[in-house]
C-alpha atoms as a PDB file:
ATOM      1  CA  UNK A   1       4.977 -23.790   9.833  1.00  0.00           C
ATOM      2  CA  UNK A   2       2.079 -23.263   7.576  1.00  0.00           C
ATOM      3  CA  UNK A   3      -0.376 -22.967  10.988  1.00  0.00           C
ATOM      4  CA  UNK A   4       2.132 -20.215  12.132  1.00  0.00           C
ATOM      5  CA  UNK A   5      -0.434 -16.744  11.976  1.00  0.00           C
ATOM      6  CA  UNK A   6       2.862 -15.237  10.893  1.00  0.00           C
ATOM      7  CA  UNK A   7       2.721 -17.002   7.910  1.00  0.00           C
ATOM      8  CA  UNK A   8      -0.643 -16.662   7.267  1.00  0.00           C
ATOM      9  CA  UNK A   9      -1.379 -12.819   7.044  1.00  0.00           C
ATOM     10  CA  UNK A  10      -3.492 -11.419   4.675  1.00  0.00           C
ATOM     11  CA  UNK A  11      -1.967  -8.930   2.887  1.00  0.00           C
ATOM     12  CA  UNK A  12      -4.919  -6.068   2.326  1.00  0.00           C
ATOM     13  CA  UNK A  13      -5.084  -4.457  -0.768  1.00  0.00           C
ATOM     14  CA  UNK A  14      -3.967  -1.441  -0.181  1.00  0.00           C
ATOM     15  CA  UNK A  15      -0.695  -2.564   0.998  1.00  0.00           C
ATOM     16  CA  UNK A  16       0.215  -4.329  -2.129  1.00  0.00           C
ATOM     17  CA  UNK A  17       3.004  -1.924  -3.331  1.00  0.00           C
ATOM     18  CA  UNK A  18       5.296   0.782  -1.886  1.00  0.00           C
ATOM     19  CA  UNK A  19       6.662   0.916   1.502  1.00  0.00           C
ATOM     20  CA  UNK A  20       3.820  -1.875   3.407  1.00  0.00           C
ATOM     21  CA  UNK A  21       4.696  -4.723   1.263  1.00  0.00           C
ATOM     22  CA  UNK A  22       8.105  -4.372   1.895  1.00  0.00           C
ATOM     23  CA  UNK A  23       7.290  -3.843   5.480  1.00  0.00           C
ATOM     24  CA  UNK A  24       5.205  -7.103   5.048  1.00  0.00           C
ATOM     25  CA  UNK A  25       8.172  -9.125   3.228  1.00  0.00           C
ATOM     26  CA  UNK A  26      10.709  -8.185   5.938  1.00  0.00           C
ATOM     27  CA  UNK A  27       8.018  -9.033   8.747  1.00  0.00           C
ATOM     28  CA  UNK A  28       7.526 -12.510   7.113  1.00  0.00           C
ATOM     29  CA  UNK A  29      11.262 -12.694   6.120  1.00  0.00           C
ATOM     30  CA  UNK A  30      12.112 -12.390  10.012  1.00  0.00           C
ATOM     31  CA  UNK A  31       9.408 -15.189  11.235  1.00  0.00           C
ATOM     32  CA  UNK A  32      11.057 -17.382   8.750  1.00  0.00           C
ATOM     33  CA  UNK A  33      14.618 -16.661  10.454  1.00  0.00           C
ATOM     34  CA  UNK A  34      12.927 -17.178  13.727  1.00  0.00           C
ATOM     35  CA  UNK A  35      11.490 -20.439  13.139  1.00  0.00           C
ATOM     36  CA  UNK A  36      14.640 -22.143  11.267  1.00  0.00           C
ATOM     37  CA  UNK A  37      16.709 -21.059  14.646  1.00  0.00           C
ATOM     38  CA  UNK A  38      14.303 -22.750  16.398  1.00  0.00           C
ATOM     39  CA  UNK A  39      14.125 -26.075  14.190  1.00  0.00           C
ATOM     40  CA  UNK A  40      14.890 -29.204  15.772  1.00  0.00           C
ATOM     41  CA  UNK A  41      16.980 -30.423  12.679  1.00  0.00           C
ATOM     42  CA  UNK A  42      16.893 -33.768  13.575  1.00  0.00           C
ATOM     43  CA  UNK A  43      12.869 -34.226  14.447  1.00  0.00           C
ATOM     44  CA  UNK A  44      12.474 -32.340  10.942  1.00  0.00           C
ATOM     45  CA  UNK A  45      14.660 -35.121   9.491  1.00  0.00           C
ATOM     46  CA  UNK A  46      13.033 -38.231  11.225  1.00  0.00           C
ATOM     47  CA  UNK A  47      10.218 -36.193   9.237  1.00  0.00           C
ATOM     48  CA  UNK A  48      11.015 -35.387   6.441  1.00  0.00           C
ATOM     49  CA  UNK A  49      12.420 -39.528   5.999  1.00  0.00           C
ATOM     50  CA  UNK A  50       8.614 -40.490   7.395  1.00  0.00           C
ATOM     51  CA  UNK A  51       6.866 -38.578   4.903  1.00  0.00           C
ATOM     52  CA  UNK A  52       9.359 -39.765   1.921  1.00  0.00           C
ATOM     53  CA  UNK A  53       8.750 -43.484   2.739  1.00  0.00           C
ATOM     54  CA  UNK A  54       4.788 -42.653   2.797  1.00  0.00           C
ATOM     55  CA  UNK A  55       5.485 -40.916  -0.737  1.00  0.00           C
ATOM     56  CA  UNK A  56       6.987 -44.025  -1.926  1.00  0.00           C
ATOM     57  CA  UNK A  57       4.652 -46.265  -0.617  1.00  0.00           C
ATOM     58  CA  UNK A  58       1.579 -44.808  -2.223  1.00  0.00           C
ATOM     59  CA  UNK A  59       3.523 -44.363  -6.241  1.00  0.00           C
ATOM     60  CA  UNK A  60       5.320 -47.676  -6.110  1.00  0.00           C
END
């Protein structure tokens, strides 16, 4: 998710405040929706179980 370029804006100055960061939130807010529709829950498991047995393996 973190490669996504919707999750990666930069938020200009400017547009820190009022109306364009909320604009920004609700933009970022909706990618997130998007992408959790679209998660294969069970590859994201088999995942999620491979990188908790690597996690285990290296502070045991």
């Amino acid at each position: 998710m973190i490669k996504k370029e919707a999750f990666r804006r930069v938020i200009l100055p400017g547009d820190i405040g009022g109306h364009r960061l909320s604009q920004h939130v609700r933009d970022v807010r909706q990618a997130l929706v998007d992408h959790l529709a679209g998660l294969d829950v069970d590859a994201f498991a088999q995942a999620l179980h491979r990188a908790a047995i690597s996690e285990k393996e290296y502070t045991t």
